[in-house]
Structure formats: C-alpha cells, structure tokens
Protein backbone atom coordinates (compact mmCIF):
# COMPACT_ATOMS: atom_id res chain seq x y z
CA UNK A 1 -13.99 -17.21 1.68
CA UNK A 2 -14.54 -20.69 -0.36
CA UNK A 3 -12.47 -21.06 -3.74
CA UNK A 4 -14.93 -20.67 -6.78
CA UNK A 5 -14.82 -19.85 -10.10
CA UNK A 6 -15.77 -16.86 -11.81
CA UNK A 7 -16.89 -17.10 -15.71
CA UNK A 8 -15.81 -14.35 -17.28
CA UNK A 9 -17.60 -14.17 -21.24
CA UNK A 10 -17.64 -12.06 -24.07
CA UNK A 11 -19.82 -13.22 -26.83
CA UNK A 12 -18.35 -16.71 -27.70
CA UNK A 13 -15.37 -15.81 -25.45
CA UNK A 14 -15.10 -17.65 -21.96
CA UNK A 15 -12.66 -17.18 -19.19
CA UNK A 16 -12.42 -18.88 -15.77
CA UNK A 17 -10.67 -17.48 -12.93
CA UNK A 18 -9.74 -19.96 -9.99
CA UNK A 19 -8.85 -18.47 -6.81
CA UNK A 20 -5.09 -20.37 -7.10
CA UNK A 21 -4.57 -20.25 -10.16
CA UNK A 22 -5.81 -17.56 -11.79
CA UNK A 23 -5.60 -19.29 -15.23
CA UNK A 24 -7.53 -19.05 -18.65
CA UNK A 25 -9.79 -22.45 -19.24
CA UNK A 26 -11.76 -23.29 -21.80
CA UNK A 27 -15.03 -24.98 -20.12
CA UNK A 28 -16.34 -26.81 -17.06
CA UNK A 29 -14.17 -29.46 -17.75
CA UNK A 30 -10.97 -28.31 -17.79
CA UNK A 31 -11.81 -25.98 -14.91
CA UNK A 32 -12.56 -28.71 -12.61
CA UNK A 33 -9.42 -30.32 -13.68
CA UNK A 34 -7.45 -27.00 -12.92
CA UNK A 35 -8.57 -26.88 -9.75
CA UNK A 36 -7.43 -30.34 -8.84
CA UNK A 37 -3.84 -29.13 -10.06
CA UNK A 38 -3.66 -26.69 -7.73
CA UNK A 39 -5.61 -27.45 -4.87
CA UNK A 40 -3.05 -27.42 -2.16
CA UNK A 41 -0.61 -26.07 -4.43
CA UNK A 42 1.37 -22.20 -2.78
CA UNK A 43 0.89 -20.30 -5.52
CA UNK A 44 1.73 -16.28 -5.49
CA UNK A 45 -0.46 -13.60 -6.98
CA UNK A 46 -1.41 -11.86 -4.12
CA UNK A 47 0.61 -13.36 -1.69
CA UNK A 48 1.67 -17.06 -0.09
CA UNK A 49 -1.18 -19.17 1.63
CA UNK A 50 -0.64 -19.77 5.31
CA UNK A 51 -2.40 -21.43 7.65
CA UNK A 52 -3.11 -17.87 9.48
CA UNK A 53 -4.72 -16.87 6.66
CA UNK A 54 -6.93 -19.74 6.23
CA UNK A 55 -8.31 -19.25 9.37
CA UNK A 56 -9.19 -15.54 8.89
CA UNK A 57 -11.48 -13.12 7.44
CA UNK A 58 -9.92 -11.36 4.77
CA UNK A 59 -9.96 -7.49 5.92
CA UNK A 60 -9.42 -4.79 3.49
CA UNK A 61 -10.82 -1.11 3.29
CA UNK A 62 -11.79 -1.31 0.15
CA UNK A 63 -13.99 -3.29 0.06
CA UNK A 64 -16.13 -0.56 1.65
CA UNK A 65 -16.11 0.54 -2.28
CA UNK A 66 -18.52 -2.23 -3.21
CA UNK A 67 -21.52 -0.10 -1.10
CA UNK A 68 -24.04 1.52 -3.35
CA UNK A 69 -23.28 4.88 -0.74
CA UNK A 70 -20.58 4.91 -3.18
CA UNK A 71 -22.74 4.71 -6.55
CA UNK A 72 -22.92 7.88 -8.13
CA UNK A 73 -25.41 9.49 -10.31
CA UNK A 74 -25.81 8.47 -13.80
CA UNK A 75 -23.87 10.27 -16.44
CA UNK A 76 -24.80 9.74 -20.29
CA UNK A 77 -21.31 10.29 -21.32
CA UNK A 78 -18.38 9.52 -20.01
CA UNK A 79 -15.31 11.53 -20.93
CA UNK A 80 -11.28 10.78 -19.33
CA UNK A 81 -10.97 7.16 -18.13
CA UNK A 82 -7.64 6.41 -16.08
CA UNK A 83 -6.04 3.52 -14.28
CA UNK A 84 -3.54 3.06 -11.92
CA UNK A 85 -1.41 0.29 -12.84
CA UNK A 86 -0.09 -1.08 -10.09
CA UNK A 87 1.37 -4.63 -7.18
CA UNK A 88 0.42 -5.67 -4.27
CA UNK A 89 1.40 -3.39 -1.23
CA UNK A 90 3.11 -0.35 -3.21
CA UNK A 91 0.34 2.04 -1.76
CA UNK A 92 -1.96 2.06 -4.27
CA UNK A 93 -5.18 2.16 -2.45
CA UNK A 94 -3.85 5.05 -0.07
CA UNK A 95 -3.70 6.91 -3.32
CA UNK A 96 -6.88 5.82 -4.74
CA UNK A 97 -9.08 6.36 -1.36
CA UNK A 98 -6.80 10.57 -1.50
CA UNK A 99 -7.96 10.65 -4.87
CA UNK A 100 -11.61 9.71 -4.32
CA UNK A 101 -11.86 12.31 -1.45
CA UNK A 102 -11.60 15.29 -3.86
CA UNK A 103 -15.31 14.21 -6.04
CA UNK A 104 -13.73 15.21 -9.89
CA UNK A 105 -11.49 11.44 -9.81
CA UNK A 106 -14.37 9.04 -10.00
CA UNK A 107 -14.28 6.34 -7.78
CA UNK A 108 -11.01 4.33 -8.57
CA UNK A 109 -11.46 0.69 -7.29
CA UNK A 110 -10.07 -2.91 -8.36
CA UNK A 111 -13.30 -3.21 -10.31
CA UNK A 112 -11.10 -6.70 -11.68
CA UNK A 113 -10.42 -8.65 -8.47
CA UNK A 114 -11.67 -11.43 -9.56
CA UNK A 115 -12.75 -12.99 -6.37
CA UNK A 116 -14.13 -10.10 -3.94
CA UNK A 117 -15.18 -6.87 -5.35
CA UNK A 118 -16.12 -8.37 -9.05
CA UNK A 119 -18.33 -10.80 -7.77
CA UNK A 120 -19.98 -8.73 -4.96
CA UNK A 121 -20.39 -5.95 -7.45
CA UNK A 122 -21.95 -7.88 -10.23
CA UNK A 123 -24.13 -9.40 -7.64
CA UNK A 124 -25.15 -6.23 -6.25
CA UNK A 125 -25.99 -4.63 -10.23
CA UNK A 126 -27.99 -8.11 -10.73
CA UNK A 127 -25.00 -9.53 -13.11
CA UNK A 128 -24.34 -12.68 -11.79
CA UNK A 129 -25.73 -15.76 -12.82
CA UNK A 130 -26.61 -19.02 -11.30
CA UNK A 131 -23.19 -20.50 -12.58
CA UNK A 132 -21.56 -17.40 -11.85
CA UNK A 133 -21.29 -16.37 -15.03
CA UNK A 134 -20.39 -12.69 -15.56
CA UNK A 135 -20.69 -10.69 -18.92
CA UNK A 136 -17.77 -8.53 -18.29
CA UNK A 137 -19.19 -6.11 -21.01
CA UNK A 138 -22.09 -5.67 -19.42
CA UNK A 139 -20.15 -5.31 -15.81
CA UNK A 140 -17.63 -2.94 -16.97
CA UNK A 141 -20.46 -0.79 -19.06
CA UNK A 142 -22.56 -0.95 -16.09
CA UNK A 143 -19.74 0.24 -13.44
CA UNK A 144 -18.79 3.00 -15.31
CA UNK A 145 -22.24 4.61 -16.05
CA UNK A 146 -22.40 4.66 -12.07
CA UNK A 147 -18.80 4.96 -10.93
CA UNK A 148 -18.37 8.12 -13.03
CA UNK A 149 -17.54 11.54 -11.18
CA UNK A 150 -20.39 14.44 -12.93
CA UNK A 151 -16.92 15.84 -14.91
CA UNK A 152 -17.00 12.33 -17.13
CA UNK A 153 -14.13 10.86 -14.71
CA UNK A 154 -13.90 7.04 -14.33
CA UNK A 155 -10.81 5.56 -12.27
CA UNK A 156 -9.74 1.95 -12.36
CA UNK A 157 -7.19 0.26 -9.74
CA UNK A 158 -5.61 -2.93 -11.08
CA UNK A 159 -2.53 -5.56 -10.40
CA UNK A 160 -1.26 -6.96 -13.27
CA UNK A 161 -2.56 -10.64 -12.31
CA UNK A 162 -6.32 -8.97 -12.08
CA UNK A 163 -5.79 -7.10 -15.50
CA UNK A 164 -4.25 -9.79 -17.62
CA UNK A 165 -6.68 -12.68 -17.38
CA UNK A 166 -9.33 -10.13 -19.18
CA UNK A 167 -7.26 -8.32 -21.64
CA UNK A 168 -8.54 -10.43 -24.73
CA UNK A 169 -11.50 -9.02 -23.48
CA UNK A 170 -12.87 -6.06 -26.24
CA UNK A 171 -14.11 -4.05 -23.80
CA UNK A 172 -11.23 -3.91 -21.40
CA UNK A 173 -8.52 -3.75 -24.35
CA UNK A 174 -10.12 -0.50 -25.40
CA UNK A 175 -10.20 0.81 -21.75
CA UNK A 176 -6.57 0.18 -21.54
CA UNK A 177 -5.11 1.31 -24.89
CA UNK A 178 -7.15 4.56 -24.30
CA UNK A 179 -6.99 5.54 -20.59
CA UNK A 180 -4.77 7.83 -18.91
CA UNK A 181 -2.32 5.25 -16.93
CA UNK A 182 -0.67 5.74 -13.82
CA UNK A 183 2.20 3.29 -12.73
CA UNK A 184 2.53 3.59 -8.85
CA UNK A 185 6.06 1.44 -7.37
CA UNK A 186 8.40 1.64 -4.20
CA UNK A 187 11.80 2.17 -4.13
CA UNK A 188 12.27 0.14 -1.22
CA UNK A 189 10.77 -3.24 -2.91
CA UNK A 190 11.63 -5.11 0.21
CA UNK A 191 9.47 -3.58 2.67
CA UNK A 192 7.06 -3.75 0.01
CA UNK A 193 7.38 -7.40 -0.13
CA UNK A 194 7.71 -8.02 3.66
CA UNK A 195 4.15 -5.88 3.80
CA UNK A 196 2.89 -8.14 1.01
CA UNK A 197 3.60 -11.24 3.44
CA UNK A 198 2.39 -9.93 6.76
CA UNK A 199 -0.76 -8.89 4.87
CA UNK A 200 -0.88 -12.07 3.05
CA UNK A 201 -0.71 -14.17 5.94
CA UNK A 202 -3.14 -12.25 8.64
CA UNK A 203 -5.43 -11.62 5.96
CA UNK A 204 -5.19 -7.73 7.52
CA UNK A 205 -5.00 -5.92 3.81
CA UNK A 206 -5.74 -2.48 5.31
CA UNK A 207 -8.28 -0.63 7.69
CA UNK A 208 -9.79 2.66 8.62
CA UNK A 209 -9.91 1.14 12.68
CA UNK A 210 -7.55 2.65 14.59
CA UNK A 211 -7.85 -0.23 17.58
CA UNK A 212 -7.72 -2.87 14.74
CA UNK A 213 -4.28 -1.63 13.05
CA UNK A 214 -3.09 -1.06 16.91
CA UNK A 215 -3.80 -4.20 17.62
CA UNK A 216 -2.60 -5.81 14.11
CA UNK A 217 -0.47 -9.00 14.89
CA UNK A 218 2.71 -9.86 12.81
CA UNK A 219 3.43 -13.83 11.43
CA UNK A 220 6.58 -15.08 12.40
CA UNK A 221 9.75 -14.04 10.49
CA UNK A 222 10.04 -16.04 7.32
CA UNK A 223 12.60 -14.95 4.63
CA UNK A 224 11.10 -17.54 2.04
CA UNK A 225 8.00 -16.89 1.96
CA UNK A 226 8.95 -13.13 1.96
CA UNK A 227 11.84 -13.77 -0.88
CA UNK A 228 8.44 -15.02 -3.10
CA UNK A 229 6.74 -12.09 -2.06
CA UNK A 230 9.55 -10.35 -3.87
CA UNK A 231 9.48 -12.74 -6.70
CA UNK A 232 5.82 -12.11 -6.90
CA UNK A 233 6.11 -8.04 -7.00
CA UNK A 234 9.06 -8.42 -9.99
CA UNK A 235 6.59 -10.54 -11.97
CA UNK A 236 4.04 -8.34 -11.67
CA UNK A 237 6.59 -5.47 -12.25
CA UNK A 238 7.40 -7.18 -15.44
CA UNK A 239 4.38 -8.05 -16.83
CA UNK A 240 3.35 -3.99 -16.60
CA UNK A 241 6.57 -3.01 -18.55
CA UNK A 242 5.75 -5.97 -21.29
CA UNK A 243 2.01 -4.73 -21.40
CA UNK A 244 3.07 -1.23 -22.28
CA UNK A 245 6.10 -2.42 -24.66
CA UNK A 246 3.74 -4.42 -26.75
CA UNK A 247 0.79 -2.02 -26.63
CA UNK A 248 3.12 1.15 -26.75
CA UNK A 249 1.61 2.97 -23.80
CA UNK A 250 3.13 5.50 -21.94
CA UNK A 251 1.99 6.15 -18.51
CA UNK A 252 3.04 8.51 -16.33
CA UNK A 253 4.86 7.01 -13.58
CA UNK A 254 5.02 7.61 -9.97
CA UNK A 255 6.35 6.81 -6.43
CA UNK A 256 5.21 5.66 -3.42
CA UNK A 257 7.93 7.46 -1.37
CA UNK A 258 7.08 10.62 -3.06
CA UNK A 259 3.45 10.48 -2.59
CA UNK A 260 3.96 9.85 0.86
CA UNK A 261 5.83 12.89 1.32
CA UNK A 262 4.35 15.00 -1.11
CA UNK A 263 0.68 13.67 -1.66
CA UNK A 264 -0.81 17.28 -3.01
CA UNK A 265 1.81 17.53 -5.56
CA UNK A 266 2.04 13.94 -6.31
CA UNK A 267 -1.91 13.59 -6.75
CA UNK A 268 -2.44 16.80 -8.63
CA UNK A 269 0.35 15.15 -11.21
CA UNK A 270 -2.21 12.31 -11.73
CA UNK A 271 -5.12 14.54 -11.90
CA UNK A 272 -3.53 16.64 -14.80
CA UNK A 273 -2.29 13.57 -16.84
CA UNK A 274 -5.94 12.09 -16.25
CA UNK A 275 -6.80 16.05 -17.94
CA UNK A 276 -8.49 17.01 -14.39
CA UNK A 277 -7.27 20.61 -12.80
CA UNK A 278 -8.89 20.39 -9.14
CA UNK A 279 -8.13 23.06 -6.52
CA UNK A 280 -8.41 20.52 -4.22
CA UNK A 281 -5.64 20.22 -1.40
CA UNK A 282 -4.75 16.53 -1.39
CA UNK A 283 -3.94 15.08 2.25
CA UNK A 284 -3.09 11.71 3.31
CA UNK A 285 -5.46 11.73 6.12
CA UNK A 286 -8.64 12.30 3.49
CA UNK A 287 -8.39 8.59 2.98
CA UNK A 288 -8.94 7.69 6.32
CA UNK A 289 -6.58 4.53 6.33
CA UNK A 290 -4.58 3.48 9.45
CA UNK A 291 -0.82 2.13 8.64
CA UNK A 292 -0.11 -0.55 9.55
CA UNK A 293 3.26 -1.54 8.89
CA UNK A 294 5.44 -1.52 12.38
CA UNK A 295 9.11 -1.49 14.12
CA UNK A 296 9.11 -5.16 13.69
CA UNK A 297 8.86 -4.65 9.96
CA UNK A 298 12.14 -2.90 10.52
CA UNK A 299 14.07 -5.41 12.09
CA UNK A 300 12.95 -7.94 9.30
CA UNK A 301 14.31 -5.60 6.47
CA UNK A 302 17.25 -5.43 8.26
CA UNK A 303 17.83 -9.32 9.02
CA UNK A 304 15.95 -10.36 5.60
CA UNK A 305 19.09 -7.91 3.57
CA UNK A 306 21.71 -9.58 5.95
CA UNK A 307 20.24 -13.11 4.98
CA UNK A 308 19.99 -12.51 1.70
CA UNK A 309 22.69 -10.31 0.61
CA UNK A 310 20.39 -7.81 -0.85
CA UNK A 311 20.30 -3.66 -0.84
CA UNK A 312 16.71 -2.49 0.48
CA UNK A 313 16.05 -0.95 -2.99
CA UNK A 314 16.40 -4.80 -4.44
C-alpha cells in the first residue's frame, strides 16, 4: 500500500494524516512539505519500517470487518457506546473478534486507522472524495447507525496514535468523554513488543489461516528495532493515562494475561461496564484467530532481557 493522505474535516476544521507521520497540517502545502520530512524517515506508531515489510502485503484479520456481511441493520437510536483503549499487539483484536461473536457488543473495529479500514470504509459508505477528503462527522454518524448491535450497542477499537490525531474533532470528543472505556495491556510488555516487531516487519498482523500462521516466518533477531517497539508501546501507554488525567475518565481496566486465561469472565466484565448482561459463554476460539507468536519468540525474550538488562514485565 502507497503512502497518501487522508483529510480529515469538520466544518472549518482540517486534519491530514500521513502514513509516517501521522501529524496535524494545516493545508496542501504544508502536507506536501511533511511528507518530504519524513519520507525515508523510521518512524514508530505501529511499528519500524523494514525492508520485509515493504515488500509485503499487509495481512490482518480485521480487515475482514470492512465487508458489508458485517453491516448490520439500521437502528434509530443508539444507546451504550464503548471503546477499547488500547497498543499495538496487547491482544486487543482477539478480544474484540470474542466480543463480536456473542451479537449484543456491536461490532468493535479500529473504525480510526487512518490508512486501511477508514479509507476503505468511507469508500465503501460513498464518503470519500476525489481528494480524499473525509467528513469524519458524517463517517462516524454513518458507522454507527450500521455498526450498532439491535440492543443500541456500538464498540470502537483504537491505539492511541489512531485516536489522538481526531480528538479536536466534536464528534469524536463526545464519543470519548461519554463511552464506556476499556483499557486492555500485558504484563509481559516485552513479548508484546517483540510481537509488535515480527508483525511490523512481515506485515503478518494476524489471521484466521491455519497454513498461513503455520507457515508465518520470523525477521532476524534485532534488539533495536525491538527496544523501539518498546519505546513505541510506553508512548502509547502514556498518552492513554494523560488522555484520561486531563479528561477525568475512568475506564475499567483489563489484562491480556487474564483474558487469555479467563476470557468468559474477563469479557462478561466488559460487557457489564459497557451496561450489557449476555448469557453468552465467551471462548477464545469464537474469534477464529490463529496465534501466531512461536518458540523463537521465546528465545528472543530471553536473549533481548540478557542484552538489555531488563525484567520481562519491563
């Protein structure tokens, strides 16, 4: 996929995304010159650059979300919104694909990335312009009216660096400051961040193939790029705590190691903050995800620690 730019406008208010940089810009002008800063530039948000992933399609489950299979009937009002707040590789789309499977959760996807699902959504609902220009009122208005479960549900996925670019946004402010938030993290950061750059650099996000995560190939062992991969989950880490200092939120958080081994319990604590009482038995193989992470990914915590002179939980 080709860097562009996504406008992102709210009556006289414009925002630019570049696929680097992810940085607010005030016209066409300073746009261009953005992206002359940064082309060529290794800059984290999801993860490093590398020529593996240059040369590959990005592959991610999710995107399966963008379908209109996954549309659902029109509901005139909408009731409970939630999001789940979360960084790259802490297990955040396992829980949102177990959460979709029950039909009372919405459909919680990163209706915000700003350069897959937004575009190919507002492209699909007829919302993006020649310039691609995107009224994110319009977008966010028109994903929820069809994104809603029938019990008024609506679920939102986000990282931090997809959320902040729009938060001077009306529409999204008021989403935030009045959903039901859920804060999903590891424990063990480094795996997390070793997962972030073996993702990063195969372009392999996640899959429901079983041959294809068999078959998954591992980069070579690098503890820098890994070390930002880190750097890049504590940023994000700390930009969630500062958004709900400032905006005094209070979200209910949770666990990655405990939804793993406790998904029912774990995902009927979400449901109940987001005010939703399913009898629905939660199960990590509803979301139909392979893993993906490996021995190998083992042996790296182990040497990347050593290297490093870090605990796992770092």
């Amino acid at each position: 996929m080709g860097s562009f730019g996504v406008f992102f406008h709210c009556s006289d208010c414009y925002l630019i995304l570049n696929v680097a940089a992810e940085v607010p810009v005030n016209n066409a002008r300073e746009y261009n010159n953005v992206r002359r800063r940064h082309r060529g530039q290794r800059i984290l948000h999801e993860g490093p650059r590398s020529d593996v992933k240059s040369r590959q399609p990005l592959q991610a489950a999710s995107s399966v979300l963008n379908d209109a299979r996954y549309d659902l009937p029109e509901v005139s009002v909408t009731g409970n919104g939630y999001m789940i707040c979360s960084t790259p590789r802490c297990g955040s789309t396992l829980l949102a694909f177990v959460l979709l499977a029950c039909g009372s959760m919405g459909v919680p996807h990163e209706y915000l990335h700003p350069t897959v699902h937004m575009p190919a959504l507002a492209r699909r609902f007829g919302l993006m312009t020649r310039n691609n220009s995107i009224n994110i009122d319009d977008y966010f208005a028109r994903i929820r009216k069809f994104r809603t479960s029938a019990n008024g549900v609506f679920g939102v996925k986000a990282h931090y660096s997809q959320l902040a670019p729009a938060l001077h946004i009306q529409g999204i402010a008021k989403f935030v400051d009045t959903a039901h938030l859920v804060r999903i993290r590891r424990r063990d950061t480094v795996s997390q961040a070793i997962s972030l750059y073996a993702a990063s650099a195969t372009r392999l996000w996640s899959t429901s193939d079983v041959e294809t995560a068999r078959a998954a190939p591992y980069p070579p062992y690098d503890g820098s790029a890994i070390s930002q991969c880190l750097q890049t989950i504590r940023t994000q880490d700390t930009g969630w705590e500062k958004l709900f200092a400032t905006r005094a939120l209070g979200p209910l958080d949770i666990w990655y190691e405990d939804f793993i081994a406790a998904p029912d319990s774990v995902c009927k604590m979400v449901c109940e903050h987001a005010g939703v009482n399913p009898s629905w038995i939660f199960d990590l193989g509803h979301a139909g995800l392979q893993r993906l992470a490996n021995a190998q990914a083992k042996d790296w915590k182990l040497r990347f620690c050593a290297e490093r002179g870090v605990t796992s939980t770092t």
